[in-house]
PDB file of N, CA and C in Angstrom:
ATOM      1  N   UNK A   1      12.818 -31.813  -1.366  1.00  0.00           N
ATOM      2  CA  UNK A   1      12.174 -30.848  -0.512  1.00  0.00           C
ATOM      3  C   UNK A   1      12.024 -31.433   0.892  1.00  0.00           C
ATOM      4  N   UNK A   2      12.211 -30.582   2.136  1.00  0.00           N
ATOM      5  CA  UNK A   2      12.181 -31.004   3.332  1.00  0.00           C
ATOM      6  C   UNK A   2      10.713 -30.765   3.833  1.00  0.00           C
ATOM      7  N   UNK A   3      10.328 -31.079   4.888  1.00  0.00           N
ATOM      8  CA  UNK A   3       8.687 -31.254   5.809  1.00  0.00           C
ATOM      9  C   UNK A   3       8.330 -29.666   5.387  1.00  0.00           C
ATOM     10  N   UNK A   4       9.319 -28.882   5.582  1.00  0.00           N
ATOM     11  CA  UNK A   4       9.146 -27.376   5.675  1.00  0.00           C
ATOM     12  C   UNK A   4       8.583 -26.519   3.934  1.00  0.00           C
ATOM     13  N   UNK A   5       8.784 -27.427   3.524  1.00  0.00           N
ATOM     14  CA  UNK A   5       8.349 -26.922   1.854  1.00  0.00           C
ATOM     15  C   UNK A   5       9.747 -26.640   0.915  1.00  0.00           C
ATOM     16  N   UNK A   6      10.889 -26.266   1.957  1.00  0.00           N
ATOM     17  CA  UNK A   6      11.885 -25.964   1.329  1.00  0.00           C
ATOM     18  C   UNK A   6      12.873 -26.718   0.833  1.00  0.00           C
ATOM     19  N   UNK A   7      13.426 -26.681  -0.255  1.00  0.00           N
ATOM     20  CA  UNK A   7      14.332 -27.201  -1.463  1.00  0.00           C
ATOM     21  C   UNK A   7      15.896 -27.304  -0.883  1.00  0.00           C
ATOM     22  N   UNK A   8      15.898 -28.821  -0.495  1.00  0.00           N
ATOM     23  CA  UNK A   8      16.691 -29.089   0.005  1.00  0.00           C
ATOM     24  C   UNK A   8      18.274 -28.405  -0.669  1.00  0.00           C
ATOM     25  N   UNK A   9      19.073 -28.559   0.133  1.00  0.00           N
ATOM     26  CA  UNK A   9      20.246 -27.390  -0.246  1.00  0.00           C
ATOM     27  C   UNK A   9      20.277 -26.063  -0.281  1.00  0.00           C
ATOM     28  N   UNK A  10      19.150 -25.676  -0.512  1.00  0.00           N
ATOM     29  CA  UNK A  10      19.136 -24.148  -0.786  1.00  0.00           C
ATOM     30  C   UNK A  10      20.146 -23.234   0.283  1.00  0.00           C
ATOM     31  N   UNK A  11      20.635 -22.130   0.334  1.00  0.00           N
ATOM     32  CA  UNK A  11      21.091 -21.614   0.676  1.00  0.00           C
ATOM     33  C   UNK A  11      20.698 -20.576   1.770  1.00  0.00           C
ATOM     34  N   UNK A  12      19.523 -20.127   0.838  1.00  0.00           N
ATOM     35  CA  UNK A  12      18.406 -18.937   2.026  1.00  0.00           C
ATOM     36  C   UNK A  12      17.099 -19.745   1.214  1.00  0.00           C
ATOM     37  N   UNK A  13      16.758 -20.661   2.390  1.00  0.00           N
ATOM     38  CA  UNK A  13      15.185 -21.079   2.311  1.00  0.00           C
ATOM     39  C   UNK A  13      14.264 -20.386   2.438  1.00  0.00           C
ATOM     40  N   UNK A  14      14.810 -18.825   3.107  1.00  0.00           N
ATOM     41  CA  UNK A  14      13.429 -18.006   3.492  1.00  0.00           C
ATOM     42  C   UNK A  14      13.737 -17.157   3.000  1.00  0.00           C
ATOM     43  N   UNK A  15      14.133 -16.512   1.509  1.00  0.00           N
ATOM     44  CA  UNK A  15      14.171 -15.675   0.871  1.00  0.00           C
ATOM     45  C   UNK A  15      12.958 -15.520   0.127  1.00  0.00           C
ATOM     46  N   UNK A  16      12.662 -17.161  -0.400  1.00  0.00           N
ATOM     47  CA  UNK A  16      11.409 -16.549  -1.320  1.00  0.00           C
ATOM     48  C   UNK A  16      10.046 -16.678  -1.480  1.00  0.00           C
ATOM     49  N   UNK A  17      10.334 -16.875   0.295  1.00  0.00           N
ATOM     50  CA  UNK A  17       9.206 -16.545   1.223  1.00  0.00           C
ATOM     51  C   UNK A  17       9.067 -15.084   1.460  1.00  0.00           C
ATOM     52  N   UNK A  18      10.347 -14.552   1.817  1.00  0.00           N
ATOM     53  CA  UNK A  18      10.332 -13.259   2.193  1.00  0.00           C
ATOM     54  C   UNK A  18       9.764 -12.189   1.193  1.00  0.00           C
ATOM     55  N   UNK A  19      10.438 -12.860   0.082  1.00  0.00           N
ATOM     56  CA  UNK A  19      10.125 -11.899  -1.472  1.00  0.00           C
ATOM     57  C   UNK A  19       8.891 -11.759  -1.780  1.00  0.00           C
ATOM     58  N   UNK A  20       8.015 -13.584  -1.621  1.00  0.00           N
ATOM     59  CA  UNK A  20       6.480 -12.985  -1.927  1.00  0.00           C
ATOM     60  C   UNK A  20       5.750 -12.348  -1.045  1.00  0.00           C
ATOM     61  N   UNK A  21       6.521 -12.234   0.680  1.00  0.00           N
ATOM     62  CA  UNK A  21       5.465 -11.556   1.078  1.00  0.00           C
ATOM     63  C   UNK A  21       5.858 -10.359   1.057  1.00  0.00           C
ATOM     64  N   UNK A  22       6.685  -9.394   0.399  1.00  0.00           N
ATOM     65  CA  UNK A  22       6.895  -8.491   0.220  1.00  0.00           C
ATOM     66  C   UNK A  22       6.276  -7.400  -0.789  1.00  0.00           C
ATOM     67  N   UNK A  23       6.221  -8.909  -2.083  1.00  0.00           N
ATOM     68  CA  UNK A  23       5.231  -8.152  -3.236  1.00  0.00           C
ATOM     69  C   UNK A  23       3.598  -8.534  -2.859  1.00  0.00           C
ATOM     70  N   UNK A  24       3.585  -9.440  -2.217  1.00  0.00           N
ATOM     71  CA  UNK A  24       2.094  -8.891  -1.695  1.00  0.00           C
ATOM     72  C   UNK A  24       1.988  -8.169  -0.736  1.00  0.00           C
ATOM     73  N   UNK A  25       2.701  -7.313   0.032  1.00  0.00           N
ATOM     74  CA  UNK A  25       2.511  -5.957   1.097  1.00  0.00           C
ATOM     75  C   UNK A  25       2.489  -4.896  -0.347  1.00  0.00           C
ATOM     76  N   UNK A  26       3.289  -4.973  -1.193  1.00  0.00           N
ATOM     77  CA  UNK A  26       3.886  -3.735  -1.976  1.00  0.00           C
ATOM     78  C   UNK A  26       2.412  -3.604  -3.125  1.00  0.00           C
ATOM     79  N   UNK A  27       1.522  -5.145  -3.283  1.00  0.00           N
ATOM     80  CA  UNK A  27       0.880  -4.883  -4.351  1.00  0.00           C
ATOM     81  C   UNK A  27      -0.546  -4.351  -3.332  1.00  0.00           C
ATOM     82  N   UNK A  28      -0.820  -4.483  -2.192  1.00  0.00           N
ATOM     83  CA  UNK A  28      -1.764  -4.351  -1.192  1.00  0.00           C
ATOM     84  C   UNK A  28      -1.520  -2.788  -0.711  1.00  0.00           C
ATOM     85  N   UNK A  29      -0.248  -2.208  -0.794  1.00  0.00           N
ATOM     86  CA  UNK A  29       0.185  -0.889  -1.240  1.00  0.00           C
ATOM     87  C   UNK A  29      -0.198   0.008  -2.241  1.00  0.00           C
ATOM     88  N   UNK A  30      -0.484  -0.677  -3.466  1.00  0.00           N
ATOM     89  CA  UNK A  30      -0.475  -0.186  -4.810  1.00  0.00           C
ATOM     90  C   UNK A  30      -2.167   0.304  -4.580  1.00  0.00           C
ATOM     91  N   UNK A  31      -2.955  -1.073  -4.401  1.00  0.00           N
ATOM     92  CA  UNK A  31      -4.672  -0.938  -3.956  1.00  0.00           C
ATOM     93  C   UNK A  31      -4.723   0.531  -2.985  1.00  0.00           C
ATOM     94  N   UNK A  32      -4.243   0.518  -1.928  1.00  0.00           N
ATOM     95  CA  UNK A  32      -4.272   1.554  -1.206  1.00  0.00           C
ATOM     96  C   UNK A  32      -4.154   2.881  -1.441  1.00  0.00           C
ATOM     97  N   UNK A  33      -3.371   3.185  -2.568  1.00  0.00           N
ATOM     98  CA  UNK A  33      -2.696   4.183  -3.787  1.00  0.00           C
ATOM     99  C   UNK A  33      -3.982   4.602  -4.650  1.00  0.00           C
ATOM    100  N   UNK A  34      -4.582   3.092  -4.919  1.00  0.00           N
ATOM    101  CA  UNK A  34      -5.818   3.316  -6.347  1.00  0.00           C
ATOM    102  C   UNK A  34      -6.352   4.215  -5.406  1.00  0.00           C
ATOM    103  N   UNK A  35      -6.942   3.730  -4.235  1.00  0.00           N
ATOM    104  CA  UNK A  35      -8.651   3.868  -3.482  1.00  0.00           C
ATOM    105  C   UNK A  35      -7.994   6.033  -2.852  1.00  0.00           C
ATOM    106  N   UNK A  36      -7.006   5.770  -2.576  1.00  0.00           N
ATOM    107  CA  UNK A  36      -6.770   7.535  -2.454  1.00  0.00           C
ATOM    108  C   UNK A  36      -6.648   8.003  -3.531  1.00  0.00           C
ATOM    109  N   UNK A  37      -6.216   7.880  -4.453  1.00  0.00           N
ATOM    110  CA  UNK A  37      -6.434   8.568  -5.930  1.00  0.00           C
ATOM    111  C   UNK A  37      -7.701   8.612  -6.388  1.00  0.00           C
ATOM    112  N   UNK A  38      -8.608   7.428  -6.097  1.00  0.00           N
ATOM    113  CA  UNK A  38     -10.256   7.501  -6.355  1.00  0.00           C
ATOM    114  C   UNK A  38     -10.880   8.711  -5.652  1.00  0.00           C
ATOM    115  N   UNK A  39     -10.672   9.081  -3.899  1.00  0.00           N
ATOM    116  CA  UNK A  39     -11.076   9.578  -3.148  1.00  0.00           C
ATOM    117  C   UNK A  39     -10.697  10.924  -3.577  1.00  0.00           C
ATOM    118  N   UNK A  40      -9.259  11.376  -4.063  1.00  0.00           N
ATOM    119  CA  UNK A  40      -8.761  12.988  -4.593  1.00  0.00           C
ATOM    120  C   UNK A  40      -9.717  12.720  -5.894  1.00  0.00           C
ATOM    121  N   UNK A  41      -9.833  11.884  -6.412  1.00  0.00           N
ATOM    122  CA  UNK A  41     -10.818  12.434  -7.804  1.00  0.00           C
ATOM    123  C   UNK A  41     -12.293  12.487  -7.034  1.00  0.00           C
ATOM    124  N   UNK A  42     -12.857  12.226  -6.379  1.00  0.00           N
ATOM    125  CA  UNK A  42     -13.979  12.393  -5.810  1.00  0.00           C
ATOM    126  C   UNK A  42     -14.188  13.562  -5.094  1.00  0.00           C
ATOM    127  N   UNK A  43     -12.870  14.443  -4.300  1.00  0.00           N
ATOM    128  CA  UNK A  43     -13.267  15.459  -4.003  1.00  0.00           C
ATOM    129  C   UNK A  43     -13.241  16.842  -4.738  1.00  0.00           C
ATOM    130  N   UNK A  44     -13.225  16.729  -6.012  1.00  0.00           N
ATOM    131  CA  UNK A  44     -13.039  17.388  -7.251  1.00  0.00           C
ATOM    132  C   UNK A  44     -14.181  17.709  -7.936  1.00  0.00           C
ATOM    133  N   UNK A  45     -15.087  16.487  -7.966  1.00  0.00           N
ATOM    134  CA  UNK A  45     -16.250  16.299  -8.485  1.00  0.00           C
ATOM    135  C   UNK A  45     -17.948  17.331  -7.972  1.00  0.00           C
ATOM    136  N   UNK A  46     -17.769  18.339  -8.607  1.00  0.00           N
ATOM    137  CA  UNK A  46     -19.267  18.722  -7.880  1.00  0.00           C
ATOM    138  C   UNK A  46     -20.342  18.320  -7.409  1.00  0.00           C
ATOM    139  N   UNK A  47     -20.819  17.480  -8.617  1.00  0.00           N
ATOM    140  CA  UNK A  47     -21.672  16.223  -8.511  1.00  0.00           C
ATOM    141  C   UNK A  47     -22.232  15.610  -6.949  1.00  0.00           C
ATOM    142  N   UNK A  48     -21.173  15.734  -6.248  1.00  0.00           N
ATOM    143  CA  UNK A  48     -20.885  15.039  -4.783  1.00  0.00           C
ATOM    144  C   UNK A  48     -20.769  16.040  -3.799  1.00  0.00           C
ATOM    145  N   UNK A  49     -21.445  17.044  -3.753  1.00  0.00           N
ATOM    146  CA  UNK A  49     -20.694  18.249  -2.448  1.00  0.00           C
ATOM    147  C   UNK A  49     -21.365  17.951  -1.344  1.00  0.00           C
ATOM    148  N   UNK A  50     -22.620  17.577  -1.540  1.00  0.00           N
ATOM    149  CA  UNK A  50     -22.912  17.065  -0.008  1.00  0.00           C
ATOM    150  C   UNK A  50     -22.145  16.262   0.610  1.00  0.00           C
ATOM    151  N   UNK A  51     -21.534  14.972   0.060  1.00  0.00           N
ATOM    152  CA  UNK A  51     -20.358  14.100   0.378  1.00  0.00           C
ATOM    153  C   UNK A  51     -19.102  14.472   0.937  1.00  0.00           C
ATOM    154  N   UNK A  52     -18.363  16.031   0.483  1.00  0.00           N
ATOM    155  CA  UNK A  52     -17.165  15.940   0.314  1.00  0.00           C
ATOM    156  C   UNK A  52     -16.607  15.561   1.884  1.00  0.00           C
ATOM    157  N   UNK A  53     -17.596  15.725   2.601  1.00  0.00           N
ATOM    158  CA  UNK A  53     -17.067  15.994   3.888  1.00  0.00           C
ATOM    159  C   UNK A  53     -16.753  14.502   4.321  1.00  0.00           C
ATOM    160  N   UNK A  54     -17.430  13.660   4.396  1.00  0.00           N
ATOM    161  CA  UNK A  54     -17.406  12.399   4.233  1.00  0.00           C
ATOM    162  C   UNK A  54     -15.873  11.688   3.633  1.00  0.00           C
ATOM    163  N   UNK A  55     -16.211  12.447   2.545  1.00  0.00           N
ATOM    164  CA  UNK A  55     -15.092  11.652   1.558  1.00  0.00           C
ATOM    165  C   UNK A  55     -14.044  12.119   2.240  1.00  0.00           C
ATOM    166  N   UNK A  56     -13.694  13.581   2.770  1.00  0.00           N
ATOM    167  CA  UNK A  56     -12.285  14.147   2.885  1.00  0.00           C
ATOM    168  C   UNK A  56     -11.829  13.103   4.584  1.00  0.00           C
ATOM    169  N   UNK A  57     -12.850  12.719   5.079  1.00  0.00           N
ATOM    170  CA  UNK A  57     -12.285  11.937   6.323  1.00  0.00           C
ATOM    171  C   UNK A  57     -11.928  10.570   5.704  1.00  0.00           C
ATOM    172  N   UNK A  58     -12.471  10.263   5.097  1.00  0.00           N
ATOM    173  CA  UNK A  58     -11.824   8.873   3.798  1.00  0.00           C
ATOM    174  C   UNK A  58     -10.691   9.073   3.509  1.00  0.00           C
ATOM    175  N   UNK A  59     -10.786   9.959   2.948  1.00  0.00           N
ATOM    176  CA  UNK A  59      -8.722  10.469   2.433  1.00  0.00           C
ATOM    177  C   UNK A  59      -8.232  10.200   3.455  1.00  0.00           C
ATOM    178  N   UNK A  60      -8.485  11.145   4.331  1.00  0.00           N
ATOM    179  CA  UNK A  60      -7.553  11.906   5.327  1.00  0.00           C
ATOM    180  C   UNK A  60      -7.265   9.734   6.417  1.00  0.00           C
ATOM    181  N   UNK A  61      -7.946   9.000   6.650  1.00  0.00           N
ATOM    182  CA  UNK A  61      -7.917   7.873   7.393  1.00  0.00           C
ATOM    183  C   UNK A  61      -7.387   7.217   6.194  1.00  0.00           C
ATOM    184  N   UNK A  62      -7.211   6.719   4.675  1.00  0.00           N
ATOM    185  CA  UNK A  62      -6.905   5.969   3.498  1.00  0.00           C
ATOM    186  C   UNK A  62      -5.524   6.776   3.958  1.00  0.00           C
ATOM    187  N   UNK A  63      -4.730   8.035   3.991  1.00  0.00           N
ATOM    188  CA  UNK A  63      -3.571   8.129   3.879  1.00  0.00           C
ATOM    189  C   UNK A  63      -2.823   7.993   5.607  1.00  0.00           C
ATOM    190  N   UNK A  64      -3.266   7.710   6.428  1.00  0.00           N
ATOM    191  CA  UNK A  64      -3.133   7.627   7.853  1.00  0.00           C
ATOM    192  C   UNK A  64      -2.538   6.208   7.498  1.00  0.00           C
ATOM    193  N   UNK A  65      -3.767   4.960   7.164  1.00  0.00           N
ATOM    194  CA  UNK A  65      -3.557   3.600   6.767  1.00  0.00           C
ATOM    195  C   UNK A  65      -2.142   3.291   5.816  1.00  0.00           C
ATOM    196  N   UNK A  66      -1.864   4.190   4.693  1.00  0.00           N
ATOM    197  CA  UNK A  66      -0.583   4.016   4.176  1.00  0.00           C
ATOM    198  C   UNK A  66       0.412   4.620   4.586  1.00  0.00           C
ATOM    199  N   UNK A  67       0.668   5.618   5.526  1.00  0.00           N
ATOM    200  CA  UNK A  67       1.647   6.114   5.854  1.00  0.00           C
ATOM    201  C   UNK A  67       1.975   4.927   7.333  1.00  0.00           C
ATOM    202  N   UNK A  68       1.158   4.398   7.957  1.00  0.00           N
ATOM    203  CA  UNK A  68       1.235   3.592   8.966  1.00  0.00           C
ATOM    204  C   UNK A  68       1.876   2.075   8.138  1.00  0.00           C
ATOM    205  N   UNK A  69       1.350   1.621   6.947  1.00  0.00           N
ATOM    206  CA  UNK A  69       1.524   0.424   6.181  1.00  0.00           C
ATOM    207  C   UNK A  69       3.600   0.521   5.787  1.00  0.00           C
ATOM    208  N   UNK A  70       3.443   1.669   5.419  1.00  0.00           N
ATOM    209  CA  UNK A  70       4.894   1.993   4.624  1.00  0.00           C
ATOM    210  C   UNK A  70       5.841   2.222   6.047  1.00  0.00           C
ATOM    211  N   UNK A  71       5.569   2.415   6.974  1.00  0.00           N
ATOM    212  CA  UNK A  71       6.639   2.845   8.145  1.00  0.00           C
ATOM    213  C   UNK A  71       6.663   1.207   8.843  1.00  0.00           C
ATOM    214  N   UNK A  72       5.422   0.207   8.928  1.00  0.00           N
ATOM    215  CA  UNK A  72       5.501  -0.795   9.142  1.00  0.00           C
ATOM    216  C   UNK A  72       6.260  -1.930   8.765  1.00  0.00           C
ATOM    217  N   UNK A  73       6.177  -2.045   7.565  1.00  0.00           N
ATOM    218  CA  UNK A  73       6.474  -2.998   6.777  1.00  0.00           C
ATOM    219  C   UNK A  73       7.934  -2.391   5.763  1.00  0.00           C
ATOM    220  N   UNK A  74       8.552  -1.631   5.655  1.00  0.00           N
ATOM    221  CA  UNK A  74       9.308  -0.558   5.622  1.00  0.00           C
ATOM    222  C   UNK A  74       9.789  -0.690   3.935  1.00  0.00           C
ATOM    223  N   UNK A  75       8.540  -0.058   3.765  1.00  0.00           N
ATOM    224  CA  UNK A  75       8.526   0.026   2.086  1.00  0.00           C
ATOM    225  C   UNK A  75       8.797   1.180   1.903  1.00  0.00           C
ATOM    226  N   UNK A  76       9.717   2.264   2.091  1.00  0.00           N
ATOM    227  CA  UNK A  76       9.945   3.540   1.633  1.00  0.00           C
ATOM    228  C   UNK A  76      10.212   3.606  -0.132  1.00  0.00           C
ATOM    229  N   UNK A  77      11.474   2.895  -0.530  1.00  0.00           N
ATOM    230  CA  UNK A  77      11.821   3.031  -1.473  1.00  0.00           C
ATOM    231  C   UNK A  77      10.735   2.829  -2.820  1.00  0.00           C
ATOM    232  N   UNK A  78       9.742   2.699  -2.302  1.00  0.00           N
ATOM    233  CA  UNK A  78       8.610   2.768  -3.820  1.00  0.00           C
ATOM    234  C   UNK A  78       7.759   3.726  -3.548  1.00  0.00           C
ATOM    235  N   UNK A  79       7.755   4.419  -2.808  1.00  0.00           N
ATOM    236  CA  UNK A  79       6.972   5.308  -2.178  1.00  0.00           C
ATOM    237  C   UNK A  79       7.338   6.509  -2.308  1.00  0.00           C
ATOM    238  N   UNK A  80       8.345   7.024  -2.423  1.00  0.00           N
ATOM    239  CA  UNK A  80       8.899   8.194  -2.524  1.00  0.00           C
ATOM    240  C   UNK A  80       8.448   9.070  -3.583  1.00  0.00           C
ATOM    241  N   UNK A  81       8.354   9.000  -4.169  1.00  0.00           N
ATOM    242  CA  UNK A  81       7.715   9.457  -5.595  1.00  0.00           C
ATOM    243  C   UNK A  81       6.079   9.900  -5.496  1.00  0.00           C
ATOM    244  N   UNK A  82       5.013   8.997  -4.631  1.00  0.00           N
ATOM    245  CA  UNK A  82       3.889   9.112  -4.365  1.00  0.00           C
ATOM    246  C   UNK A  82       3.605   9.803  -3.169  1.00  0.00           C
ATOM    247  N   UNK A  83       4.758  10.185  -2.240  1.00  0.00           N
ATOM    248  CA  UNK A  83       4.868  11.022  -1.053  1.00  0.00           C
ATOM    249  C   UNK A  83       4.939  12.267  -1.354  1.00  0.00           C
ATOM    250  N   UNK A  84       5.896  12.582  -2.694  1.00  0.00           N
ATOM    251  CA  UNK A  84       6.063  14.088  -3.229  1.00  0.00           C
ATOM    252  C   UNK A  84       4.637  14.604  -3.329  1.00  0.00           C
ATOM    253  N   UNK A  85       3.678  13.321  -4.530  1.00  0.00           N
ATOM    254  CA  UNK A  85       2.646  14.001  -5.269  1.00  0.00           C
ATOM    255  C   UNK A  85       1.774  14.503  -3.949  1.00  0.00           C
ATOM    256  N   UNK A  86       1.589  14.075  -2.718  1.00  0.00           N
ATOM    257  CA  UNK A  86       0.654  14.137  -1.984  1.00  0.00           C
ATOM    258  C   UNK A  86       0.955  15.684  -1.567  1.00  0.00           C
ATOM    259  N   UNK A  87       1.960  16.090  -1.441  1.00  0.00           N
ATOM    260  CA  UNK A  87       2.214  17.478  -0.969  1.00  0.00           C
ATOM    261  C   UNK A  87       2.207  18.707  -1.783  1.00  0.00           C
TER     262      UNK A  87
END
């Protein structure tokens, strides 16, 4: 291994660098996914109507944050599927 951490010879030293920081954008993605799926089950809930208003600016800024995360970091291809459900 060289000063740099990386395994001497390797071919692409910064691949699997690249890879983990990819699955930690994609799993920091996934969190982002839970907490708006929490927030659509929360505005469902009667229980909470004084809230909803609250909550619906939660959504509405939680899906601002992932649509900004996914155009950033350019994670489309896992996303596609969770873009349909939103519409």
């Amino acid at each position: 291994m060289n000063i740099n951490g990386v395994k001497e010879g390797s071919e692409h030293p910064h691949k699997s660098a690249q890879t983990f920081r990819r699955a930690r954008a994609i799993a920091f993605l996934d969190k982002l996914m839970i907490n708006r799926s929490a927030l659509q089950q929360q505005l469902n809930e009667s229980e909470i109507e004084s809230a909803k208003q609250v909550i619906s600016g939660e959504l509405k800024a939680t899906e601002a944050i992932i649509d900004e995360f996914i155009h950033m970091f350019q994670i489309h291809e896992i996303t596609s599927d969770n873009r349909e459900e939103r519409r």
